[in-house]
Structure formats: structure tokens, C-alpha cells
N, C-alpha and C. Protein backbone atom coordinates (compact mmCIF):
# COMPACT_ATOMS: atom_id res chain seq x y z
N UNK A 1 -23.41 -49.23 -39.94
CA UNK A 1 -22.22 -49.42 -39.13
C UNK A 1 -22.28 -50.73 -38.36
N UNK A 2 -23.66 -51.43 -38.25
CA UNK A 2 -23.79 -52.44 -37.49
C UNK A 2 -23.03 -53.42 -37.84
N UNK A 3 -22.96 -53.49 -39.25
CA UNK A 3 -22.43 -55.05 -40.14
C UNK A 3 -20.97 -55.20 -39.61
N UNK A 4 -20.24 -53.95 -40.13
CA UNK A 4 -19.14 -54.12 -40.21
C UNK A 4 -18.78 -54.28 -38.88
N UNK A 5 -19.38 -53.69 -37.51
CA UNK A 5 -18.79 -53.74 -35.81
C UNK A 5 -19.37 -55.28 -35.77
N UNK A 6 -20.07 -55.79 -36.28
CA UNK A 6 -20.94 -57.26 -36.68
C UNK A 6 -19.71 -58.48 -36.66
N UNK A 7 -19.04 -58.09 -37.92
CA UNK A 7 -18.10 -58.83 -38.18
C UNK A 7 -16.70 -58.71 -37.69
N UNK A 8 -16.23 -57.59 -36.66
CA UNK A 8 -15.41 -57.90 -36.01
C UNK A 8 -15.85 -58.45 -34.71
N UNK A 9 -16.99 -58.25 -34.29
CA UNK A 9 -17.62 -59.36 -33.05
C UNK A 9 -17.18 -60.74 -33.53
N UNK A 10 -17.80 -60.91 -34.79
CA UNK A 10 -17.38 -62.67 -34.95
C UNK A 10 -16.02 -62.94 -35.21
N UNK A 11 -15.22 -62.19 -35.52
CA UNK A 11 -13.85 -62.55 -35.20
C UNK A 11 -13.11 -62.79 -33.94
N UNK A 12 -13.25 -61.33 -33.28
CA UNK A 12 -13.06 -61.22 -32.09
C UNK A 12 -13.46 -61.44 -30.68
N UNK A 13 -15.06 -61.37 -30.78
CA UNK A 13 -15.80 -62.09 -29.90
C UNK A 13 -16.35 -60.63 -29.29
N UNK A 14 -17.62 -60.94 -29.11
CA UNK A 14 -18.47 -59.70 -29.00
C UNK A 14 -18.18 -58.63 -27.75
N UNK A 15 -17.77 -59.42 -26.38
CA UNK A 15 -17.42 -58.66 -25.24
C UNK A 15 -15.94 -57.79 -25.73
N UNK A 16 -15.11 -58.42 -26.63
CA UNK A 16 -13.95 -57.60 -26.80
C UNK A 16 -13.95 -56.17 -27.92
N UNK A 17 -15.01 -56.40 -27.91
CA UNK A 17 -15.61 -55.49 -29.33
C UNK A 17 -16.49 -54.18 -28.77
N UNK A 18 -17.22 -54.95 -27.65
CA UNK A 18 -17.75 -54.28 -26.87
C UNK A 18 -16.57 -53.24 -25.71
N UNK A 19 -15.55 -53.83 -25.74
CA UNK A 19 -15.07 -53.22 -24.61
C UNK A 19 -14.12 -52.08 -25.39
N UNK A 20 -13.82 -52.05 -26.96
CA UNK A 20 -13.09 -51.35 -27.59
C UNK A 20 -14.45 -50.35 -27.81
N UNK A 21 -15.81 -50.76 -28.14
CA UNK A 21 -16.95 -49.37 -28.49
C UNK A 21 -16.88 -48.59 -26.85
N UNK A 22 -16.48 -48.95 -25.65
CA UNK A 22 -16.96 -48.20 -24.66
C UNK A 22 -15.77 -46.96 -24.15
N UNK A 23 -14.60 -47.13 -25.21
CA UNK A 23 -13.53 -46.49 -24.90
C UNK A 23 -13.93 -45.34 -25.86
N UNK A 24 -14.46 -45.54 -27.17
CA UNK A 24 -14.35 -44.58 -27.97
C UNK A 24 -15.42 -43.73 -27.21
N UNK A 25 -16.58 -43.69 -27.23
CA UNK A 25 -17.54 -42.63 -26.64
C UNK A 25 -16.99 -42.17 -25.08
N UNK A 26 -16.00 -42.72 -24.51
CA UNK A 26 -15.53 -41.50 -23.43
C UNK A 26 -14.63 -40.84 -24.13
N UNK A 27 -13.92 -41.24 -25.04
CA UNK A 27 -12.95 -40.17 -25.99
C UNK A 27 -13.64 -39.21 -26.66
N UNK A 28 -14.89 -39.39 -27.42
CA UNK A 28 -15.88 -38.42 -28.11
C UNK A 28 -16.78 -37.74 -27.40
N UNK A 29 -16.80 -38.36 -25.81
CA UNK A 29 -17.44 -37.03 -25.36
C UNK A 29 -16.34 -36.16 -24.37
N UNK A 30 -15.30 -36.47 -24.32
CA UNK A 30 -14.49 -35.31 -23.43
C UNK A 30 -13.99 -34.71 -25.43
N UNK A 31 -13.70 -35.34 -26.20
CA UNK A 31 -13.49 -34.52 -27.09
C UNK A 31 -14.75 -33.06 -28.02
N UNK A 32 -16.08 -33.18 -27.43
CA UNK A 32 -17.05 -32.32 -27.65
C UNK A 32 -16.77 -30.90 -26.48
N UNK A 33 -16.08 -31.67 -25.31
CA UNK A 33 -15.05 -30.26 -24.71
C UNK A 33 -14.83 -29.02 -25.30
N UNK A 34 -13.87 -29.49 -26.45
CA UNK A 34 -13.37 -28.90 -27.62
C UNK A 34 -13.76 -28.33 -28.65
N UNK A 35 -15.59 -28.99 -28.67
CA UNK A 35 -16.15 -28.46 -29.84
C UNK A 35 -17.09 -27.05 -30.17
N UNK A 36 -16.28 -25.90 -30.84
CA UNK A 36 -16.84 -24.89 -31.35
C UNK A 36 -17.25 -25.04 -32.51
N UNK A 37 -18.42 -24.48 -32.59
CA UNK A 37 -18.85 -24.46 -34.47
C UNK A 37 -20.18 -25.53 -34.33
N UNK A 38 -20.64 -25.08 -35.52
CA UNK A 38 -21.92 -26.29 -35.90
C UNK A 38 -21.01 -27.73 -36.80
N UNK A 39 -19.98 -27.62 -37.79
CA UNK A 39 -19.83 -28.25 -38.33
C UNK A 39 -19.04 -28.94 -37.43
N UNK A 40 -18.15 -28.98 -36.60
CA UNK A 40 -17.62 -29.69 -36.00
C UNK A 40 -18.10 -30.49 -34.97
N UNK A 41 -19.43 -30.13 -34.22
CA UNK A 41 -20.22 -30.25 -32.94
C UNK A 41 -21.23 -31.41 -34.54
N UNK A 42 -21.48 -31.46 -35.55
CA UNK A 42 -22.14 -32.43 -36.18
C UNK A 42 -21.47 -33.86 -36.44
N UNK A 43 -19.74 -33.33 -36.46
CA UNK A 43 -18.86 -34.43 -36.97
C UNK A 43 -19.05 -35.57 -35.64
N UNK A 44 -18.64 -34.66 -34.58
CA UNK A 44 -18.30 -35.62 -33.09
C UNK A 44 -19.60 -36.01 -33.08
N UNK A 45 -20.93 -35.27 -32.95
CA UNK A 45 -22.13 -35.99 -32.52
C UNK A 45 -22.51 -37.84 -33.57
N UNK A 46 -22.24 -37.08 -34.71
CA UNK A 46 -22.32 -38.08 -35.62
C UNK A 46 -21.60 -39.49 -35.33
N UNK A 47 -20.57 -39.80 -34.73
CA UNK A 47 -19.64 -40.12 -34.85
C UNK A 47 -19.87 -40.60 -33.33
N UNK A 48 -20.22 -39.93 -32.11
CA UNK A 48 -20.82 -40.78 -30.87
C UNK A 48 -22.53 -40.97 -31.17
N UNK A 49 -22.87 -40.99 -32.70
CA UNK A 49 -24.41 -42.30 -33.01
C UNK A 49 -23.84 -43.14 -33.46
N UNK A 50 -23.64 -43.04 -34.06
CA UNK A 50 -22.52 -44.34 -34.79
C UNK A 50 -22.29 -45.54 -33.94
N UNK A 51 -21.40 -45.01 -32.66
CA UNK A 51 -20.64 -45.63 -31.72
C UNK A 51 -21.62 -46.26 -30.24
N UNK A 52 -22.76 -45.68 -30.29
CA UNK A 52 -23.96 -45.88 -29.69
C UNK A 52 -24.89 -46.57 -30.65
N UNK A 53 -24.92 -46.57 -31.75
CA UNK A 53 -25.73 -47.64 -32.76
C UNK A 53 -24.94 -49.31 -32.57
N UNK A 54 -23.72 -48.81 -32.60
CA UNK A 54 -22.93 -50.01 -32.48
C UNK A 54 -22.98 -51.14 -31.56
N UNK A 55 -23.23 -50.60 -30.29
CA UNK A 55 -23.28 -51.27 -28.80
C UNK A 55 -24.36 -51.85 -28.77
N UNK A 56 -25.47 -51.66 -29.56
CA UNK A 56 -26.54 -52.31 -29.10
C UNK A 56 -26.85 -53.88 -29.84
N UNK A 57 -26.43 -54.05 -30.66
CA UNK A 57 -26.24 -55.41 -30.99
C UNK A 57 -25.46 -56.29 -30.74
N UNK A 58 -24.44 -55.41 -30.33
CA UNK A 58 -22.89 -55.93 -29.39
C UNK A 58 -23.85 -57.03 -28.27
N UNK A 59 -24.77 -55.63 -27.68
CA UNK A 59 -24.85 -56.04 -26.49
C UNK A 59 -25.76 -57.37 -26.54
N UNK A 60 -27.24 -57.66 -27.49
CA UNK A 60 -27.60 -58.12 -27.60
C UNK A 60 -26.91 -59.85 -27.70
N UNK A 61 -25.93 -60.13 -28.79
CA UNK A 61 -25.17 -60.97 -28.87
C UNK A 61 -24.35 -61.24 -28.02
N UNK A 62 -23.80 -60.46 -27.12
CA UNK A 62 -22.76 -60.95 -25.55
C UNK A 62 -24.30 -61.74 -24.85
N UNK A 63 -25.18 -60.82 -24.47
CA UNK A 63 -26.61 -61.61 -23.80
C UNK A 63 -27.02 -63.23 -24.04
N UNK A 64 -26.65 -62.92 -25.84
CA UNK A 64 -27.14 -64.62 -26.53
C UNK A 64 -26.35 -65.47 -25.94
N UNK A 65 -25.08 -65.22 -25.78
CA UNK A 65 -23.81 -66.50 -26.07
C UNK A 65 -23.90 -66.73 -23.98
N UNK A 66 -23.97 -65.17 -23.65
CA UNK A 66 -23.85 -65.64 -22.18
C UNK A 66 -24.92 -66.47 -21.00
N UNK A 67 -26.39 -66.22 -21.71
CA UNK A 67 -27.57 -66.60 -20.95
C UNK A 67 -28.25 -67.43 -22.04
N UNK A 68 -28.92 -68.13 -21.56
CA UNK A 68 -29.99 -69.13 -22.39
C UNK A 68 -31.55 -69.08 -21.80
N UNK A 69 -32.59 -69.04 -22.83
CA UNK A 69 -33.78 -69.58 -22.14
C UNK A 69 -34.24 -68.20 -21.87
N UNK A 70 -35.52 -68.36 -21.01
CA UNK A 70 -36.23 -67.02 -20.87
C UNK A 70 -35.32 -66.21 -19.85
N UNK A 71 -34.56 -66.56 -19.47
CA UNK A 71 -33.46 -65.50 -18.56
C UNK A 71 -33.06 -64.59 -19.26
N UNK A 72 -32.56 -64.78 -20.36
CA UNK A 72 -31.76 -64.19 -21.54
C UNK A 72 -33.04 -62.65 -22.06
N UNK A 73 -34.56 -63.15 -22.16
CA UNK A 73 -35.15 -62.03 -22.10
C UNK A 73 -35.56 -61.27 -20.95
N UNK A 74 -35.48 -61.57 -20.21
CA UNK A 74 -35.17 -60.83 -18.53
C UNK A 74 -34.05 -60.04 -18.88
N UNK A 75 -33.19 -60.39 -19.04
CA UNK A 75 -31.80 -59.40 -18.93
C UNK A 75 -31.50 -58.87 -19.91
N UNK A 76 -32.46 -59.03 -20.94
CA UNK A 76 -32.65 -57.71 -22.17
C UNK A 76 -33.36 -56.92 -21.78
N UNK A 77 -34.49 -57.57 -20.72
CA UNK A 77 -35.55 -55.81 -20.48
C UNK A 77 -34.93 -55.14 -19.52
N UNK A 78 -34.27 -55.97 -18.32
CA UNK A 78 -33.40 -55.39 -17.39
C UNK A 78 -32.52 -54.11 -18.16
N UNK A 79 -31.64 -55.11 -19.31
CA UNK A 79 -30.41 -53.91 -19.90
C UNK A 79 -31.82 -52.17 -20.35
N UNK A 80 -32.23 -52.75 -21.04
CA UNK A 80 -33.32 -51.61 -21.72
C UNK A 80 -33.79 -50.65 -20.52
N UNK A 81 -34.44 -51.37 -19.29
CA UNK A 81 -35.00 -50.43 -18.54
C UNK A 81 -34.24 -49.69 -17.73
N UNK A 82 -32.48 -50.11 -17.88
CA UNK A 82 -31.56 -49.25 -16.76
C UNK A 82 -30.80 -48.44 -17.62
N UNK A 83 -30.94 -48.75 -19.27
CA UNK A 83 -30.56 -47.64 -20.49
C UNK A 83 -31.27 -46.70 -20.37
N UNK A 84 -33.12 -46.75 -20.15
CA UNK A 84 -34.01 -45.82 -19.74
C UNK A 84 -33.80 -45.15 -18.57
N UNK A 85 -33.58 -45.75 -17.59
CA UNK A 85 -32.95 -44.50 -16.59
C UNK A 85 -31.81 -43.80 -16.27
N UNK A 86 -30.90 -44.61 -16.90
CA UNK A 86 -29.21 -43.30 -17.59
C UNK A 86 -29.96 -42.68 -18.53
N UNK A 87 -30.95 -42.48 -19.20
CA UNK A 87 -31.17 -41.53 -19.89
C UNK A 87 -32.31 -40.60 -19.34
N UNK A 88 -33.20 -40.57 -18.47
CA UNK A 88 -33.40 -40.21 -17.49
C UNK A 88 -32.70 -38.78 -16.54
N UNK A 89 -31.97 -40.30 -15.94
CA UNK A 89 -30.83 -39.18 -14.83
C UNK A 89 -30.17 -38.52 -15.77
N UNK A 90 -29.69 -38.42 -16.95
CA UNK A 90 -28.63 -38.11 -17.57
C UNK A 90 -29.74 -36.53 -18.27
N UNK A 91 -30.60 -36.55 -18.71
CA UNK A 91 -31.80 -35.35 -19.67
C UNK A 91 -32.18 -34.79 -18.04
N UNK A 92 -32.19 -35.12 -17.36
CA UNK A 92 -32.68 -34.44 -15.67
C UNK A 92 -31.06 -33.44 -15.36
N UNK A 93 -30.62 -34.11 -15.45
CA UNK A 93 -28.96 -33.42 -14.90
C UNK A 93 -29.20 -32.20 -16.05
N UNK A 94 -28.66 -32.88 -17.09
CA UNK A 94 -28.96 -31.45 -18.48
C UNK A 94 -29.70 -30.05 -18.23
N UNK A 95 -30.80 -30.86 -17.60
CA UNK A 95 -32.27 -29.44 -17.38
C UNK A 95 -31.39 -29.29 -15.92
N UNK A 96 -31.00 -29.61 -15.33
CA UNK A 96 -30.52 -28.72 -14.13
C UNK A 96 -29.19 -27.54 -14.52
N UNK A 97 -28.32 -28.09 -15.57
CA UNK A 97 -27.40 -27.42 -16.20
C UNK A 97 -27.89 -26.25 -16.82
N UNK A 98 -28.75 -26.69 -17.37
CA UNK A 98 -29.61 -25.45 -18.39
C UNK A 98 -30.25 -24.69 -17.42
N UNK A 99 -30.77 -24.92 -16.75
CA UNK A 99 -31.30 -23.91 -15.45
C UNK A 99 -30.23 -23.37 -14.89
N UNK A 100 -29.25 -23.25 -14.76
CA UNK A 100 -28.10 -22.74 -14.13
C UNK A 100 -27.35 -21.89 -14.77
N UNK A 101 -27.73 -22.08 -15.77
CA UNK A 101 -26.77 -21.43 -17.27
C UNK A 101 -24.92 -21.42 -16.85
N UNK A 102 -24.92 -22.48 -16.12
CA UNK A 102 -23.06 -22.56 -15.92
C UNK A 102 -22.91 -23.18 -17.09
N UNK A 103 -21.43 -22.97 -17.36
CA UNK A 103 -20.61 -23.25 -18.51
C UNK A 103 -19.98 -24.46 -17.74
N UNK A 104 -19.61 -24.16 -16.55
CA UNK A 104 -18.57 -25.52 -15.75
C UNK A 104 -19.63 -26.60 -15.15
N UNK A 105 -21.20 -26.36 -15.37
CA UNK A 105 -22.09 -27.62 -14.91
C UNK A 105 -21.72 -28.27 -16.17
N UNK A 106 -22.06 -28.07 -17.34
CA UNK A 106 -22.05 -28.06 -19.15
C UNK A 106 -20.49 -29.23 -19.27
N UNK A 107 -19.76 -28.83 -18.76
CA UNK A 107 -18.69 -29.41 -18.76
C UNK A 107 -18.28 -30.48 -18.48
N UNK A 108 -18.79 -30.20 -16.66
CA UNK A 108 -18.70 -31.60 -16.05
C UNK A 108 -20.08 -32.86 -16.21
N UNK A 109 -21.17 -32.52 -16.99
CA UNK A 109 -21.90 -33.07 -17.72
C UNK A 109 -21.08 -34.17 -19.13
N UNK A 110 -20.28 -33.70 -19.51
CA UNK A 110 -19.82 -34.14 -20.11
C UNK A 110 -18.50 -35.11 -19.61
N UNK A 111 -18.00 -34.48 -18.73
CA UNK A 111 -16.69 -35.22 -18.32
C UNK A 111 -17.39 -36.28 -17.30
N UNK A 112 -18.57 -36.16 -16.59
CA UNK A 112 -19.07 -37.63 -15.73
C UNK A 112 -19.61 -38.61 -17.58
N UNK A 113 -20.23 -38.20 -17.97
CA UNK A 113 -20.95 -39.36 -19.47
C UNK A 113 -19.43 -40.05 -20.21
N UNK A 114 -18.04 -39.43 -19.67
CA UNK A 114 -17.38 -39.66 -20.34
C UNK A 114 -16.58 -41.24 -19.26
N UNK A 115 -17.15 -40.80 -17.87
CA UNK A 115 -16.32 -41.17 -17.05
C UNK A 115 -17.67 -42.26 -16.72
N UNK A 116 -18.39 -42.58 -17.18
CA UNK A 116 -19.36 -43.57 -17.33
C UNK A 116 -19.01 -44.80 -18.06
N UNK A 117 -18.49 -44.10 -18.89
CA UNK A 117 -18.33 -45.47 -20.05
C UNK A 117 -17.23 -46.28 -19.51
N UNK A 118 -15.96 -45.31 -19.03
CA UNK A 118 -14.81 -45.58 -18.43
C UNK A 118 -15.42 -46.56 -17.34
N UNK A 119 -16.29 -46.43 -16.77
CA UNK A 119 -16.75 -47.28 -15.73
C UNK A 119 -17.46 -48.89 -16.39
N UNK A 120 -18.01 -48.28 -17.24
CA UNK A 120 -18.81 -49.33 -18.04
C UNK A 120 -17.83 -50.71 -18.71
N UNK A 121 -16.88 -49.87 -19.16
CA UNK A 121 -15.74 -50.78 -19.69
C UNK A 121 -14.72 -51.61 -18.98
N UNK A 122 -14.87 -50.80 -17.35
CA UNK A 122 -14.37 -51.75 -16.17
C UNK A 122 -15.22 -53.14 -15.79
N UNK A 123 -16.65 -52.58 -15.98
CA UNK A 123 -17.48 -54.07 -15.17
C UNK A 123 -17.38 -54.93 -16.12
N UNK A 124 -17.42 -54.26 -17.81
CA UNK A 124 -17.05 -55.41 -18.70
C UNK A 124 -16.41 -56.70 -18.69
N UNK A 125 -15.30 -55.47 -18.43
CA UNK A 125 -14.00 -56.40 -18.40
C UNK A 125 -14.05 -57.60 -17.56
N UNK A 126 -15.15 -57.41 -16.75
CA UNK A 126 -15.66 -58.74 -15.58
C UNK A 126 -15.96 -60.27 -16.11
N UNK A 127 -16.72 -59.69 -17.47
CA UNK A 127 -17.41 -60.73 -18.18
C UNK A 127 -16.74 -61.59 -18.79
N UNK A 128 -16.88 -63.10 -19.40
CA UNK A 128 -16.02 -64.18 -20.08
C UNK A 128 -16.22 -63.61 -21.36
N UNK A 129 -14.96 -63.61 -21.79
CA UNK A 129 -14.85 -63.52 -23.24
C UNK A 129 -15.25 -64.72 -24.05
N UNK A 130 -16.12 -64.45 -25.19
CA UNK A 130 -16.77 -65.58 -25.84
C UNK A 130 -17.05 -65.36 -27.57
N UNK A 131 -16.71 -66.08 -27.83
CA UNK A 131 -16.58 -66.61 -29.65
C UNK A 131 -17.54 -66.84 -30.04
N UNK A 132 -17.86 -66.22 -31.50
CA UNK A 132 -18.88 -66.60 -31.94
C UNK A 132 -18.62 -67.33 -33.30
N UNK A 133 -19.13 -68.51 -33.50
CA UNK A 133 -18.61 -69.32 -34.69
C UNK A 133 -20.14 -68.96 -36.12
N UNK A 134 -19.68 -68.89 -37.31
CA UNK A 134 -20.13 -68.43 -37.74
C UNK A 134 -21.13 -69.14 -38.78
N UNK A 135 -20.63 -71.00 -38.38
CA UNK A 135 -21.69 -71.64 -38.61
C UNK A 135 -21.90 -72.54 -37.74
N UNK A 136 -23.14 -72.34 -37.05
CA UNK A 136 -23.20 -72.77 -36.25
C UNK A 136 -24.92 -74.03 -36.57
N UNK A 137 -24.33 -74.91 -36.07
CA UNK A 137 -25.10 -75.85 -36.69
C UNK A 137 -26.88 -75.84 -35.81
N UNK A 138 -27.58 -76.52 -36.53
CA UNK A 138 -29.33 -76.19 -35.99
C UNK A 138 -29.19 -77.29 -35.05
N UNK A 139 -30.45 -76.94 -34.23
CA UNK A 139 -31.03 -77.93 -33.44
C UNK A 139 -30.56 -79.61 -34.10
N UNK A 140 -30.55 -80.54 -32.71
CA UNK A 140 -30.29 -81.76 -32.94
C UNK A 140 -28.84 -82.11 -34.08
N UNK A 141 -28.11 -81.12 -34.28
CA UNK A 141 -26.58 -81.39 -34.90
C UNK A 141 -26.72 -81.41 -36.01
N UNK A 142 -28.14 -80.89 -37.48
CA UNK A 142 -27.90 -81.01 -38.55
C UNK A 142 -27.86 -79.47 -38.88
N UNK A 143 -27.20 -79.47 -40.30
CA UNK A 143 -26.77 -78.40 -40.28
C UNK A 143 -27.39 -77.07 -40.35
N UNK A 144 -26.64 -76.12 -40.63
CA UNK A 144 -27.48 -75.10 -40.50
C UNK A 144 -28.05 -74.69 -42.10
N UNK A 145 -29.48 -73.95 -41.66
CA UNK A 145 -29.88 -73.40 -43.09
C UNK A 145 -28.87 -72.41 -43.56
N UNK A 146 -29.23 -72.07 -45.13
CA UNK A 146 -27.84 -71.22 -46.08
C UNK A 146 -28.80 -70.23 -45.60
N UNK A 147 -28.01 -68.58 -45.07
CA UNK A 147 -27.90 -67.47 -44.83
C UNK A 147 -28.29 -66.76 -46.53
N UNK A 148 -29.64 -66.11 -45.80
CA UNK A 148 -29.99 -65.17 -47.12
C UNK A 148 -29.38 -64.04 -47.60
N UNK A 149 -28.93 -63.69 -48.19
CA UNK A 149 -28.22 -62.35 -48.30
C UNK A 149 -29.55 -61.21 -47.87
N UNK A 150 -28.92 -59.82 -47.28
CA UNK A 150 -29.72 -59.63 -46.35
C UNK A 150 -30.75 -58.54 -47.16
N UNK A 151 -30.30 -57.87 -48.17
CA UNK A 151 -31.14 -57.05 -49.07
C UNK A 151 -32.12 -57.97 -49.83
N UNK A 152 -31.90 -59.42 -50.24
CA UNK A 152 -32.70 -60.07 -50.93
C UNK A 152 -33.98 -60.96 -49.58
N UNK A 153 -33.86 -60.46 -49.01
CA UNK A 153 -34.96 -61.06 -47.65
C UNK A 153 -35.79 -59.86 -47.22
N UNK A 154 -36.92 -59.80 -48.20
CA UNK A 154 -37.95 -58.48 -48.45
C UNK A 154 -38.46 -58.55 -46.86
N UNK A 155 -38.94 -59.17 -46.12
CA UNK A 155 -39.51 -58.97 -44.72
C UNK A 155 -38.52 -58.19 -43.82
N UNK A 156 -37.07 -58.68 -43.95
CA UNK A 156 -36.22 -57.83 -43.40
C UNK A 156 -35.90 -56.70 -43.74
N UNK A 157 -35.97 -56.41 -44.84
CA UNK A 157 -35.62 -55.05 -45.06
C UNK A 157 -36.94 -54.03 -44.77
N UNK A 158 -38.03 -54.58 -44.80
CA UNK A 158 -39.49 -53.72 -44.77
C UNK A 158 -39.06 -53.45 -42.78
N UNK A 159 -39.03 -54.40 -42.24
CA UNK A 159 -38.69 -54.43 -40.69
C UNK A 159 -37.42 -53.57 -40.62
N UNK A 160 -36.30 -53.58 -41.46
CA UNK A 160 -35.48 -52.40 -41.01
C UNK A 160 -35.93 -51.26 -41.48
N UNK A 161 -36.51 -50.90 -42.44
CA UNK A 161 -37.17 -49.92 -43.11
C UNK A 161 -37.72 -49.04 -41.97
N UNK A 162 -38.67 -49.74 -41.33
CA UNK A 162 -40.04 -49.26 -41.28
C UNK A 162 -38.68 -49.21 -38.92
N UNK A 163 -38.12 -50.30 -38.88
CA UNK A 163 -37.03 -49.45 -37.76
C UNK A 163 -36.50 -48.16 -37.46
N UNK A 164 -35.79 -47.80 -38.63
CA UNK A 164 -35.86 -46.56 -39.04
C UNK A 164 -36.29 -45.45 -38.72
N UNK A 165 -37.45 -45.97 -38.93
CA UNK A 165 -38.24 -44.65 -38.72
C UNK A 165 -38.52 -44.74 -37.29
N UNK A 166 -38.63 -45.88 -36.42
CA UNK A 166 -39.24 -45.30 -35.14
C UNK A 166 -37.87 -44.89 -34.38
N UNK A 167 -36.52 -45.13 -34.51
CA UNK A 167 -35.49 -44.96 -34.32
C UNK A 167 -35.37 -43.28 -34.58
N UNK A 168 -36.47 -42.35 -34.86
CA UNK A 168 -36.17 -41.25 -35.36
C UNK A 168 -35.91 -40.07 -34.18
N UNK A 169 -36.51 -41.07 -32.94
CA UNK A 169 -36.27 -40.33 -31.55
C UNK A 169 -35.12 -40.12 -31.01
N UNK A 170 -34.15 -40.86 -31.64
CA UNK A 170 -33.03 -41.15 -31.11
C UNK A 170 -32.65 -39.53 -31.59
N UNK A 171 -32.54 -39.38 -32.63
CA UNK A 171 -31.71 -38.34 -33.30
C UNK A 171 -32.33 -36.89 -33.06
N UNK A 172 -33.55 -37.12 -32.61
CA UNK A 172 -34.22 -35.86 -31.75
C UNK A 172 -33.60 -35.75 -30.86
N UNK A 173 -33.41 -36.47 -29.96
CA UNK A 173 -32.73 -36.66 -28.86
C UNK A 173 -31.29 -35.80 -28.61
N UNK A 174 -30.41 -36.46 -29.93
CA UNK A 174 -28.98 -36.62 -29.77
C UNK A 174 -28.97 -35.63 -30.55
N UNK A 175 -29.57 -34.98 -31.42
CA UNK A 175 -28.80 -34.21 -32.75
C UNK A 175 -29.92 -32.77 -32.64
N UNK A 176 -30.81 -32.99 -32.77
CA UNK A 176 -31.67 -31.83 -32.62
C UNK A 176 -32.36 -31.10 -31.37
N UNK A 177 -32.20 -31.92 -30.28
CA UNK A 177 -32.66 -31.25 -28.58
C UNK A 177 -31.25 -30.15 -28.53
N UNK A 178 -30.09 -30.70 -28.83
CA UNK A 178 -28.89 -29.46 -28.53
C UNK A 178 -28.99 -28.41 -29.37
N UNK A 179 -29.17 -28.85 -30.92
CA UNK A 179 -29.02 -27.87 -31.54
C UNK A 179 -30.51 -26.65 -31.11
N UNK A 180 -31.49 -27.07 -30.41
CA UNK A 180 -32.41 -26.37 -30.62
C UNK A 180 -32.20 -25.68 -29.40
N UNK A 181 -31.28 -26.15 -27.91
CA UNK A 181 -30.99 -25.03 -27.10
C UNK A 181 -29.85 -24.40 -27.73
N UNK A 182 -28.85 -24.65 -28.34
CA UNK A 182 -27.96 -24.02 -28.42
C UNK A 182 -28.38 -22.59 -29.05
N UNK A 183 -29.83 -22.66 -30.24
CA UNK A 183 -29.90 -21.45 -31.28
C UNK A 183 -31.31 -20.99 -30.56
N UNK A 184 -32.18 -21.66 -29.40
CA UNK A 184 -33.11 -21.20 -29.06
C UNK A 184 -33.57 -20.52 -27.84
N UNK A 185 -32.13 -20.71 -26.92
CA UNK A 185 -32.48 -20.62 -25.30
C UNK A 185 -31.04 -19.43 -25.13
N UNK A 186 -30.36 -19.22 -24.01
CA UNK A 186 -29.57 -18.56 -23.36
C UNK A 186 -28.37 -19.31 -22.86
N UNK A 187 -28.58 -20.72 -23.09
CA UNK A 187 -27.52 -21.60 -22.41
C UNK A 187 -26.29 -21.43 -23.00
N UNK A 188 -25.52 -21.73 -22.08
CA UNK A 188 -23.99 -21.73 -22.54
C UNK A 188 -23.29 -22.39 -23.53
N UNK A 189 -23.01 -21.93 -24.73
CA UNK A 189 -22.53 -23.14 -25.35
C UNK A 189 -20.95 -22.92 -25.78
């Protein structure tokens, strides 16, 4: 999903791309409101990874075009270590929900993550919108090297490969921690 949210960044410019991914995941999580069933609770989950796979290269590339120099990796570990504590506060709130066994904590769990993004997409909107040109020439004004096609560049694909797999937490996380209270505990679902 990266390529294709990829290439409307370079059309559109990555903050505006970014600010259209932060609308959909408050729509997909007040729409899990709604969701009864396993097959349907797989479609929406599926569908806010997707939309959370998406943002993170977004974000990476708004970082490139907006900061330069070792600042630029400062405010990647910054972004990373305050993603680590919304996820945090956010798996802490959960276990307080689940300890409660309310249906209306469960809820409004969902309607604040929804009303997050809504927030998220406000400070955005703060930021300069910025273009990304798609050849962009090397150091000292000569041009740029020809772009490998990305399946024929064996190091990259072994590095996404082998991504993959450590990326496997994510989906513990997102896809199998619910399903395993929903069929293993007392919580409300």
C-alpha cells in the first residue's frame, strides 16, 4: 500500500496526503462502533493497517523535505518515541477498560483514538505544504543516478523481506491481542 500512497505524495505533496490518511482512521475507528462479527471486525481492522502502514513513510518524507542535517534524525526519534507512548497510554487505557468490563469505557476508547487523529490532522494542517519533485538532481547539480526498479535490487528486497518479519508485532498487536480477548476473557464485545 506504501507505493501507491507513495505516488500520490509525489503528486500531491506528502503533508496533503498525510492530512487525507488522518481523516480516514478517525472514520475506521468510530466505524468499528458498528462492528459485529469476526468477518467484519477483520475487514475494518485490515483496512485501519493499511491506513497506519501508510502514515509512516508519509511521515518520514514530510520530515525529509521539512528539516535537514542531524535535526531531521532528532525528530524521527522524537516522532517514534511519542508513537511509543500513544501506544502506551492508549494499551494502559484498554487494560483499564478490560478491568471494568464496561461496554461504554470500550466505546469511548474508541471514540477518543478517533478524536485523536481529528486532532492530529488539525496540528497538520499547521505545517507548509511541500512538493516533492521526482528527479531530483545529486549533490553539486549533476544529475541524478537511474532509479533501480525495486524487485530487481536484491539487498532491498532481502531488507524488506527480512522487515516483515520484525513488523510481525504490529499485527499481534492490532489483529490478534483483540481477537484473543474477545474469544478468551469476559470483556465486552
Amino acid at each position: 500500500m506504501t507505493v501507491p500512497i507513495g505516488r500520490f505524495a509525489d503528486r500531491y505533496g506528502p503533508r496533503n496526503v498525510l492530512l487525507a490518511n488522518c481523516l480516514r482512521p478517525a472514520a475506521g475507528y468510530l466505524a468499528d462502533l458498528g462492528v459485529h462479527g469476526f468477518t467484519l471486525f477483520v475487514v475494518v481492522a485490515s483496512l485501519l493497517f493499511v491506513m497506519d502502514r501508510a502514515g509512516q513513510p508519509l511521515n518520514q518524507t514530510l520530515v525529509g523535505r521539512l528539516i535537514v542535517g542531524a535535526e531531521r534524525n532528532r525528530t524521527m526519534g522524537f516522532i517514534h518515541a511519542l508513537r511509543n507512548v500513544g501506544f502506551t497510554v492508549g494499551f494502559s487505557l484498554a487494560g483499564i477498560a478490560l478491568a471494568t468490563g464496561s461496554v461504554t469505557a470500550f466505546r469511548w476508547l474508541f471514540i477518543g483514538n478517533a478524536l485523536s487523529f481529528v486532532l492530529t490532522f488539525g496540528l497538520r494542517c499547521l505545517l507548509p505544504s511541500v512538493r516533492l519533485s521526482v528527479t531530483v538532481a545529486a549533490e553539486g547539480g549533476a544529475p541524478a543516478p537511474p532509479v533501480v526498479a525495486p524487485m530487481r535490487n536484491r539487498p532491498f528486497v532481502l531488507v524488506t523481506a527480512a522487515n516483515g518479519v520484525l513488523f510481525l508485532h504490529d499485527v499481534i498487536l492490532i489483529m490478534v491481542l483483540p481477537l484473543w480477548v474477545a474469544n478468551h476473557t469476559s470483556a465486552p464485545i
